[in-house]
C-alpha atoms as a PDB file:
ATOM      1  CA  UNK A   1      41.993 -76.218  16.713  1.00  0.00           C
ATOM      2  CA  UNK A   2      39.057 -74.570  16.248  1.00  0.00           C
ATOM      3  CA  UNK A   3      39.274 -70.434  16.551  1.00  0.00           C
ATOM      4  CA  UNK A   4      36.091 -68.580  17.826  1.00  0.00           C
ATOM      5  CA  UNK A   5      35.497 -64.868  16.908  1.00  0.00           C
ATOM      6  CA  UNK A   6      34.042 -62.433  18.841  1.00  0.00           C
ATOM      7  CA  UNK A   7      34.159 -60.612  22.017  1.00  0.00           C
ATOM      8  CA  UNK A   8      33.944 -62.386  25.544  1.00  0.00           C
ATOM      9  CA  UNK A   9      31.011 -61.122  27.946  1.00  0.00           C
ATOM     10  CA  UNK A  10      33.961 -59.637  30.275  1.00  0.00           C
ATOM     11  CA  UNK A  11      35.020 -57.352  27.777  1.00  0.00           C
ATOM     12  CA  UNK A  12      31.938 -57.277  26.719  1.00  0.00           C
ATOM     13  CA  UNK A  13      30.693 -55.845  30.538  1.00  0.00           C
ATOM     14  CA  UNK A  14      33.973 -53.611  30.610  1.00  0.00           C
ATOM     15  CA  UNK A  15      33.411 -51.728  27.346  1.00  0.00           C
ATOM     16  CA  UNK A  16      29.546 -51.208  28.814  1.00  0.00           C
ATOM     17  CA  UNK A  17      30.670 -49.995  32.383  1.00  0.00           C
ATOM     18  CA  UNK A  18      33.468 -47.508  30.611  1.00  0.00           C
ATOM     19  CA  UNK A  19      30.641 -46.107  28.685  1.00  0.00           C
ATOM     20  CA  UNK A  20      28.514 -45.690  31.364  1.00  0.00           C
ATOM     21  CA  UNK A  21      31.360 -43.724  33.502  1.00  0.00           C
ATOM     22  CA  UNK A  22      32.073 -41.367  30.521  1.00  0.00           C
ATOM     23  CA  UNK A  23      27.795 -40.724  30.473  1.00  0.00           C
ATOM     24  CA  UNK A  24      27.811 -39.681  34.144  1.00  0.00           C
ATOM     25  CA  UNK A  25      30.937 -37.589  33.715  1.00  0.00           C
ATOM     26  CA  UNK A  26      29.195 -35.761  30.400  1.00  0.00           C
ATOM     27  CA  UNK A  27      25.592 -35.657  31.142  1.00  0.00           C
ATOM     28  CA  UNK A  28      25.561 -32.948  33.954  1.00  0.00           C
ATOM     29  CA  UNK A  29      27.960 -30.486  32.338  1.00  0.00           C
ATOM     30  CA  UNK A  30      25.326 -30.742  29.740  1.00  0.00           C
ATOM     31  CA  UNK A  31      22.393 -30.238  31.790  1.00  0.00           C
ATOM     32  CA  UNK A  32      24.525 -27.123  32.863  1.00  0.00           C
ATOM     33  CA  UNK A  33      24.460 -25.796  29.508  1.00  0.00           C
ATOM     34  CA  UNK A  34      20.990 -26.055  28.825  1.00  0.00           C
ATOM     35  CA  UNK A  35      20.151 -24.104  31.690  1.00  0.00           C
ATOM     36  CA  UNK A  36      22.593 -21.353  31.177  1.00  0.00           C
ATOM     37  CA  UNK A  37      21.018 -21.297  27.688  1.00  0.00           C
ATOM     38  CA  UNK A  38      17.653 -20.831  29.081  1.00  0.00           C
ATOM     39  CA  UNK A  39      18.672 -18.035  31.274  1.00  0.00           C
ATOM     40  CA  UNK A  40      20.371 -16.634  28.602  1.00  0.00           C
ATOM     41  CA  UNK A  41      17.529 -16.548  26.668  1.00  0.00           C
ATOM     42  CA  UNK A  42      15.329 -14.981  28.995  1.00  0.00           C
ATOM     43  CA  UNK A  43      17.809 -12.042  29.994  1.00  0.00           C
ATOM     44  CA  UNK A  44      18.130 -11.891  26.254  1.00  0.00           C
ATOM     45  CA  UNK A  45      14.242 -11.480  25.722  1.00  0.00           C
ATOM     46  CA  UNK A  46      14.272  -9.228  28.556  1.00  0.00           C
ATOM     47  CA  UNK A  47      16.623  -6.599  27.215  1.00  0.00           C
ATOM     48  CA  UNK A  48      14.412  -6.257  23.913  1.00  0.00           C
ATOM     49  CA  UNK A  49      11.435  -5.744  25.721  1.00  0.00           C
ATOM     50  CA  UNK A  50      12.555  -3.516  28.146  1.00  0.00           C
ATOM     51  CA  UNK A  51      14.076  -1.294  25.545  1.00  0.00           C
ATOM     52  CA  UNK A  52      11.381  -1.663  23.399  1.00  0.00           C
ATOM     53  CA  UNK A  53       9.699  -0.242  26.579  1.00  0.00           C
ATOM     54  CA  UNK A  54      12.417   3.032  26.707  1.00  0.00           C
ATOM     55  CA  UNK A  55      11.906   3.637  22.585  1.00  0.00           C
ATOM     56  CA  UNK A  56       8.303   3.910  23.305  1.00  0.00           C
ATOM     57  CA  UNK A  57       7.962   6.077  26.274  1.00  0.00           C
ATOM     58  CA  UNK A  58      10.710   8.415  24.752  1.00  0.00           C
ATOM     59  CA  UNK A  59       8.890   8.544  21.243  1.00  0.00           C
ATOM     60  CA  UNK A  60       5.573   8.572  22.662  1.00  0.00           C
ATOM     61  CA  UNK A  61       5.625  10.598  25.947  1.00  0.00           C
ATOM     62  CA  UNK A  62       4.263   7.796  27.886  1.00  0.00           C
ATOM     63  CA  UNK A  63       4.135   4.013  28.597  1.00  0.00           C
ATOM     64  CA  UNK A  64       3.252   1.375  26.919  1.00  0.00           C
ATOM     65  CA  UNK A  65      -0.279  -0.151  27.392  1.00  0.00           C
ATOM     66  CA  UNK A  66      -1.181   3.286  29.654  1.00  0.00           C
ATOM     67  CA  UNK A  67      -4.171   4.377  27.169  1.00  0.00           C
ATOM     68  CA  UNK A  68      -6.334   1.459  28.600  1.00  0.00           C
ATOM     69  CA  UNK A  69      -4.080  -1.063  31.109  1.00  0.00           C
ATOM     70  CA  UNK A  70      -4.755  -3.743  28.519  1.00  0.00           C
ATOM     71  CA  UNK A  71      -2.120  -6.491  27.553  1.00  0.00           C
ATOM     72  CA  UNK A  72      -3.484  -6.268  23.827  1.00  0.00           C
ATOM     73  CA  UNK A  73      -2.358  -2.333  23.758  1.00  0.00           C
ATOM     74  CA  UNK A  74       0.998  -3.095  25.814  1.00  0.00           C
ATOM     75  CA  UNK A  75       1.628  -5.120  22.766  1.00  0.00           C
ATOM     76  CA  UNK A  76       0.312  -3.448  20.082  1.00  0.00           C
ATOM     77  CA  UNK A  77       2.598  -0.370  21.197  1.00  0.00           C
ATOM     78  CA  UNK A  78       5.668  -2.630  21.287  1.00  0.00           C
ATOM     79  CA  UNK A  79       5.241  -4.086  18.177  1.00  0.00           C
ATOM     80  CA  UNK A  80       7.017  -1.461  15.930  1.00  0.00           C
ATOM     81  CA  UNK A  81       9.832  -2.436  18.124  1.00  0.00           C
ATOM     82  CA  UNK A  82      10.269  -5.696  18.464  1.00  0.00           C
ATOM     83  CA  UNK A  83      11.200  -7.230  14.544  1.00  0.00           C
ATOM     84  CA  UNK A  84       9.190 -10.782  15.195  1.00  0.00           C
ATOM     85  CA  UNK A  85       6.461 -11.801  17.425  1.00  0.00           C
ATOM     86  CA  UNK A  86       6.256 -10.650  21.286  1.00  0.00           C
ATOM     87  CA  UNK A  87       9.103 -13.116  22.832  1.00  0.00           C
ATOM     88  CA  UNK A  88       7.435 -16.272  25.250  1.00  0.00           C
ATOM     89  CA  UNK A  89       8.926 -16.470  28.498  1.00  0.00           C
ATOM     90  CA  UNK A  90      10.617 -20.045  28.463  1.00  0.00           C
ATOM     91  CA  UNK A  91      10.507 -20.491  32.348  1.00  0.00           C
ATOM     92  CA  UNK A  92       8.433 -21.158  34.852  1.00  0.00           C
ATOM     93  CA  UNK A  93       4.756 -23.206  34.468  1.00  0.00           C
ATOM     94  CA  UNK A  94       3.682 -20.696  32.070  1.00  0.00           C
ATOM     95  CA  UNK A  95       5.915 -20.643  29.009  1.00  0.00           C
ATOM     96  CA  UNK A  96       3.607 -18.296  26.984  1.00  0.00           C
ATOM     97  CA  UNK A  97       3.860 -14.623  25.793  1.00  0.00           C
ATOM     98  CA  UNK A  98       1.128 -13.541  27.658  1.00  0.00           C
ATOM     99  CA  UNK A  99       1.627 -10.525  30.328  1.00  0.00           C
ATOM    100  CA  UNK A 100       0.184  -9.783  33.662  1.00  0.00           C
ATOM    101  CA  UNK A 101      -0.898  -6.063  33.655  1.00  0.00           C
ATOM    102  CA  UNK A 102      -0.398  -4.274  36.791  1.00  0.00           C
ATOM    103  CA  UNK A 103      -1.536  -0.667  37.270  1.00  0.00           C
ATOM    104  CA  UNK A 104      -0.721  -0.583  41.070  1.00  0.00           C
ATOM    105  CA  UNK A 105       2.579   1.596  42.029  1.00  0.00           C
ATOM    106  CA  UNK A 106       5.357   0.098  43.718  1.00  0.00           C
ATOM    107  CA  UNK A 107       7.474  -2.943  42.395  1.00  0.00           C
ATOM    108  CA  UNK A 108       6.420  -6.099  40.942  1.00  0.00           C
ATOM    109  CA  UNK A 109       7.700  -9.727  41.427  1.00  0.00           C
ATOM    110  CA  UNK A 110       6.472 -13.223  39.809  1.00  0.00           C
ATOM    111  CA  UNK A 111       4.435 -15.363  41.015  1.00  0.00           C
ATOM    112  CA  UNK A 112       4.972 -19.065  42.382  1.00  0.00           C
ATOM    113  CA  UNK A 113       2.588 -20.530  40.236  1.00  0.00           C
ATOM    114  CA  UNK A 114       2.047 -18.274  37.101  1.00  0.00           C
ATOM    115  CA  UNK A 115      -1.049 -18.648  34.359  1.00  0.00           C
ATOM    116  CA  UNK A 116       0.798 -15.548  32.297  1.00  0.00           C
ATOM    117  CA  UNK A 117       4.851 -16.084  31.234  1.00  0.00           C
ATOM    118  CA  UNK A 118       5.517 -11.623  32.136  1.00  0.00           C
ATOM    119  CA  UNK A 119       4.697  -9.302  34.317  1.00  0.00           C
ATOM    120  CA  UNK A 120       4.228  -5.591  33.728  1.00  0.00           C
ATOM    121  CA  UNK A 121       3.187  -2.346  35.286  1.00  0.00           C
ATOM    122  CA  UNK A 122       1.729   0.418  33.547  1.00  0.00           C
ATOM    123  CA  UNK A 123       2.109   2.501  36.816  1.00  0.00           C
ATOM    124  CA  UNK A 124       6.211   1.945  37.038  1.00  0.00           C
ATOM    125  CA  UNK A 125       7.088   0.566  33.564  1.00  0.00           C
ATOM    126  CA  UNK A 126       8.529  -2.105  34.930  1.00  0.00           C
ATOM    127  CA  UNK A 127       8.763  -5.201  33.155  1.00  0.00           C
ATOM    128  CA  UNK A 128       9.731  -8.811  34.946  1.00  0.00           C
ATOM    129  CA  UNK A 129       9.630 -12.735  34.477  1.00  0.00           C
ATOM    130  CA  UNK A 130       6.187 -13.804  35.856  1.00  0.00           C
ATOM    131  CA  UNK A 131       7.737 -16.307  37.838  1.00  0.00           C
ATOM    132  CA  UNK A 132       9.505 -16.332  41.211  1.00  0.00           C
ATOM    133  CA  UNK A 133      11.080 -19.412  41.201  1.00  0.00           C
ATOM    134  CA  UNK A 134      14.397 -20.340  41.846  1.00  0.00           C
ATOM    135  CA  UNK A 135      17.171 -19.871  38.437  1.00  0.00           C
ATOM    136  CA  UNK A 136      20.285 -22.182  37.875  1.00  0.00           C
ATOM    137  CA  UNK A 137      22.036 -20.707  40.705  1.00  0.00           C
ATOM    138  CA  UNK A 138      19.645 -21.278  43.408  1.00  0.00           C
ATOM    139  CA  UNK A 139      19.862 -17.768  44.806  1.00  0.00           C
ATOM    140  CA  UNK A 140      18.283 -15.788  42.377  1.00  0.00           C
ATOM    141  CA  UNK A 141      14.631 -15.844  41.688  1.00  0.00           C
ATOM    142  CA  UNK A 142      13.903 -15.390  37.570  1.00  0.00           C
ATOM    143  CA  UNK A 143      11.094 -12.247  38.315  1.00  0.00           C
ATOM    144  CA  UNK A 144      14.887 -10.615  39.448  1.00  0.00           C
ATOM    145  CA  UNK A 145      16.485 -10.782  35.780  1.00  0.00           C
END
């Protein structure tokens, strides 16, 4: 008798269907850690900043980017520091380094639809995500990092 080798297309369907199961189990527990990497990140770019922020009003005797209300003097004061380039927000539409100046008092939030990744005011010193949509959790907004 003749012997054939191979697999059958039953086992063949089987071995295709287990992988699939062990994909579905896997790929959302990934997609989990992606985001809490991204948020991560952005509390993690927030901290420098914002401390970068407290060095330079302590040195300085006032806030960053309060000689003129001008995003290229907000950064120009951080830079001594921040050690590398000024961080890009990576949330939200806008995914850039650029920063929203405010000089109106009171506090600032993001926006739904942002051209500018930050938000700043010269008036408070407060420093935010320019974005106010929804983070991983679905409660928090990211302009309340």
């Amino acid at each position: 008798m003749k012997r054939n080798r191979g697999f059958t297309l039953v086992e063949l369907v089987i071995v295709v269907m287990i992988l699939g199961i062990l994909v579905a189990i896997v790929l959302p527990r990934f997609v989990n850690v992606s985001e809490a990497a991204t948020e991560n990140g952005v509390r993690a770019s927030l901290t420098t900043i914002r401390e970068a922020i407290e060095l330079h009003t302590a040195q300085k005797g006032e806030l960053p980017g309060a000689s003129d209300n001008t995003e290229a003097t907000f950064k120009a004061d951080l830079a001594p520091y921040i050690r590398a380039a000024f961080p890009a927000c990576p949330v939200g539409p806008a995914q850039n380094s650029e920063v929203r100046i405010t000089t109106a008092p009171g506090l600032i939030t993001g926006e739904p639809a942002p051209t500018k990744g930050w938000h700043y005011s010269v008036a408070t010193g407060q420093f935010v995500v320019n974005y106010s949509g929804a983070s991983g959790d679905g409660v928090t907004t990211y302009d309340e990092f």
